[in-house]
Protein backbone atom coordinates (compact mmCIF):
# COMPACT_ATOMS: atom_id res chain seq x y z
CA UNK A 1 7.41 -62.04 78.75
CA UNK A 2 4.15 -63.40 80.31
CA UNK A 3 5.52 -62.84 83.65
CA UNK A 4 6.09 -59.17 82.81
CA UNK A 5 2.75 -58.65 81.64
CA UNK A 6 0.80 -60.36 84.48
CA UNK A 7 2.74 -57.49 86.71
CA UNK A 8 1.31 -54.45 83.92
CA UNK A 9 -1.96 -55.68 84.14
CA UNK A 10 -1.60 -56.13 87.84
CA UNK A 11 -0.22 -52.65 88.33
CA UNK A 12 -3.44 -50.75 85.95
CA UNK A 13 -5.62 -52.89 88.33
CA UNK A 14 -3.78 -51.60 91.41
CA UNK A 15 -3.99 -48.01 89.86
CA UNK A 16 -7.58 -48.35 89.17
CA UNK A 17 -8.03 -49.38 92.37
CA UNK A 18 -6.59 -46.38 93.84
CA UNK A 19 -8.32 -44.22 92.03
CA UNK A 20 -11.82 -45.84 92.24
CA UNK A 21 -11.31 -45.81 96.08
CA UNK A 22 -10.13 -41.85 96.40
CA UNK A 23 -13.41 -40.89 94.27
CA UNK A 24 -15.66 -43.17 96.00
CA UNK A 25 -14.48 -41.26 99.46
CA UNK A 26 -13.91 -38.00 97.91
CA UNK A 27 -18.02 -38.63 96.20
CA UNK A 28 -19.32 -39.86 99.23
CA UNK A 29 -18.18 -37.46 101.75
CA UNK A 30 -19.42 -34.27 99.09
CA UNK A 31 -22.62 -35.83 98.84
CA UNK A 32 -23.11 -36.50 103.00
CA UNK A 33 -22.15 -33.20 103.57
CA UNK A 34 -24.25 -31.39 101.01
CA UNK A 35 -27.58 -34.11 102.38
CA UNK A 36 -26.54 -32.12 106.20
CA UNK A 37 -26.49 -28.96 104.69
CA UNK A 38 -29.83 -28.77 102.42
CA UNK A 39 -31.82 -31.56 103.54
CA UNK A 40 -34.37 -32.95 101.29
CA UNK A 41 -33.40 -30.28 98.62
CA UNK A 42 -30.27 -32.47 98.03
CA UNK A 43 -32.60 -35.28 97.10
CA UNK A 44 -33.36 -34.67 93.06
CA UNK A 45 -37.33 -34.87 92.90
CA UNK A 46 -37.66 -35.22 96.36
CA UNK A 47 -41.13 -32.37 98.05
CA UNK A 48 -40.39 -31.40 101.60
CA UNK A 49 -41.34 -34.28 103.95
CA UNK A 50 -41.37 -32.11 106.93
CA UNK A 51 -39.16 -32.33 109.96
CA UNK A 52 -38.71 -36.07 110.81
CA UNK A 53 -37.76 -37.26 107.49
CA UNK A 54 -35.70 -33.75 106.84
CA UNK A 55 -33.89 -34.81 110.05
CA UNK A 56 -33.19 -38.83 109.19
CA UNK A 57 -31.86 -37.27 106.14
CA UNK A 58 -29.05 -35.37 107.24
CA UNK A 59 -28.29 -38.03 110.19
CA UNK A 60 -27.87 -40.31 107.13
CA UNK A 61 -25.95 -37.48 105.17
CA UNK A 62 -23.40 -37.52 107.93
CA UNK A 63 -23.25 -41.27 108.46
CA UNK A 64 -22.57 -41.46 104.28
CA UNK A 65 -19.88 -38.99 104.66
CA UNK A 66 -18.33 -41.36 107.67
CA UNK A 67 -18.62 -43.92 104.42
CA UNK A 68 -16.81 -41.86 102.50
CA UNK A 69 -13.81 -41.05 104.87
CA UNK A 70 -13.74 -44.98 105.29
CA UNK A 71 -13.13 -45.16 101.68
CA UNK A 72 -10.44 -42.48 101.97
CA UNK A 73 -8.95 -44.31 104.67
CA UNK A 74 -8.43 -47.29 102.74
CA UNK A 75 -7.24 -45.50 100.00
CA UNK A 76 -4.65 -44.10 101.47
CA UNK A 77 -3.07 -47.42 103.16
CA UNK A 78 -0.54 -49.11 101.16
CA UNK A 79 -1.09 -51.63 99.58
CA UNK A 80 -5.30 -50.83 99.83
CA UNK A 81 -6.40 -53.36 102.23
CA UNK A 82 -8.51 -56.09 100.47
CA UNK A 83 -10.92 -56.53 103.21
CA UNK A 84 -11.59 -53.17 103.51
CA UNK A 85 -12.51 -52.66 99.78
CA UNK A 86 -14.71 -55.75 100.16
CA UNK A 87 -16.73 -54.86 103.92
CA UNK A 88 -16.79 -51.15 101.82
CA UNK A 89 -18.02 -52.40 98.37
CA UNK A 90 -20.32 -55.04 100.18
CA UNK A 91 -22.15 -52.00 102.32
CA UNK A 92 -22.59 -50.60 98.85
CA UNK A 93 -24.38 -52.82 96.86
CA UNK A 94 -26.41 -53.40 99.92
CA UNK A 95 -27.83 -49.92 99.67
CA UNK A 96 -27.80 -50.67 95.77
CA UNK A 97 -30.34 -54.22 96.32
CA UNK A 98 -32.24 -51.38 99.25
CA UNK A 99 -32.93 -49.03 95.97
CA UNK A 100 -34.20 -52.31 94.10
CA UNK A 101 -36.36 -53.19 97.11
CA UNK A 102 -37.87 -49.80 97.09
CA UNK A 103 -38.66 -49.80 92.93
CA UNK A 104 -40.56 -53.04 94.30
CA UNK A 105 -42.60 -51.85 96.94
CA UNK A 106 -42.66 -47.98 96.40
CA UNK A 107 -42.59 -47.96 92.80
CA UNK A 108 -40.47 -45.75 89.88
CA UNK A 109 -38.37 -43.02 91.91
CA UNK A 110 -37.00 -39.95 90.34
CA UNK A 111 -34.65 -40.96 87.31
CA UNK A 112 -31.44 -39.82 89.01
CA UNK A 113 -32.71 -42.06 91.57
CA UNK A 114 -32.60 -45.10 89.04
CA UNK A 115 -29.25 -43.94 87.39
CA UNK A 116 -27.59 -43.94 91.10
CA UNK A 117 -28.94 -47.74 91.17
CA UNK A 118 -27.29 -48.50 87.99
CA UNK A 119 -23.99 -47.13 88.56
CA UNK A 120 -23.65 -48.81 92.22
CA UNK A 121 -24.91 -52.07 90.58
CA UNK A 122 -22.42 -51.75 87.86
CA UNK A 123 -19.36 -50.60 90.37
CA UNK A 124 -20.08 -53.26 92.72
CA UNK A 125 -18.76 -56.60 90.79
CA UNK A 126 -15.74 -54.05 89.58
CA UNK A 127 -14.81 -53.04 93.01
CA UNK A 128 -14.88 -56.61 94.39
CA UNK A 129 -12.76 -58.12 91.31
CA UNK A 130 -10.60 -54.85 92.25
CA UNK A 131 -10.57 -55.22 95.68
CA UNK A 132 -6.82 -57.54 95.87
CA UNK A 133 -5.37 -55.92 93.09
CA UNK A 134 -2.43 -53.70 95.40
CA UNK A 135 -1.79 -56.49 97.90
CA UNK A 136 -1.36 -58.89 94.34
CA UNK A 137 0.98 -55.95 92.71
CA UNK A 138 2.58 -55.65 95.75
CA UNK A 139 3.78 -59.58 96.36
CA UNK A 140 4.77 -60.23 93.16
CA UNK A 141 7.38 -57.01 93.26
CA UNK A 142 8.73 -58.78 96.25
């Protein structure tokens, strides 16, 4: 009976996974693509900051959208590679602690800015307990 259960809660980890993964690529390439196509209007609060900041912006919008077809790479492999999730999650909360470092130096951003922070800090630990959870479903149906 115990044995059974392990593989349940094993199997709603490996489907969370899955699912986490898909909207993480399917969010992250949206969101690159729309920071290419508007600029600093896809930044909520954000004033123009003229041409060399408008253009780091969309370089970044289309490295983030490479992020996000990572994600959907992964998500697609079977079982989702644990590494992967990990190097993926841990590129993450980096830009997660780079939000924290700016509230320290820059100050209070935009409140969507401080929302994003919350919801990457929060993910983070989730993803990374996640990140085994197919290749653990996986060899114990062998």
């Amino acid at each position: 009976m115990c044995v059974y259960w392990m593989g349940v809660a094993d199997m709603t980890r490996a489907k969370t996974l899955r699912g986490l993964a898909l909207a993480m690529g399917y969010a992250c390439v949206a969101i690159g693509l729309l920071h290419v196509l508007l600029g600093n209007a896809a930044i909520p609060g954000a004033a123009s900051a003229g041409p060399t900041v408008d253009s780091l912006g969309r370089f970044f919008g289309a490295i983030f959208a490479g992020y996000g077809l990572a994600w959907l790479w992964a998500a697609r492999r079977s079982p989702i590679p644990a590494a992967a999730v990990r190097g993926l999650t841990a590129v993450f909360l980096l830009g997660a602690l780079g939000r924290l470092l700016s509230l320290a130096v820059e100050g209070r951003p935009h409140w969507f800015q401080l929302a994003l922070a919350a919801l990457e800090l929060a993910l983070s630990p989730l993803l990374f307990w996640l990140a085994d959870a197919e290749e653990r479903a996986e060899g114990e149906t062998v």
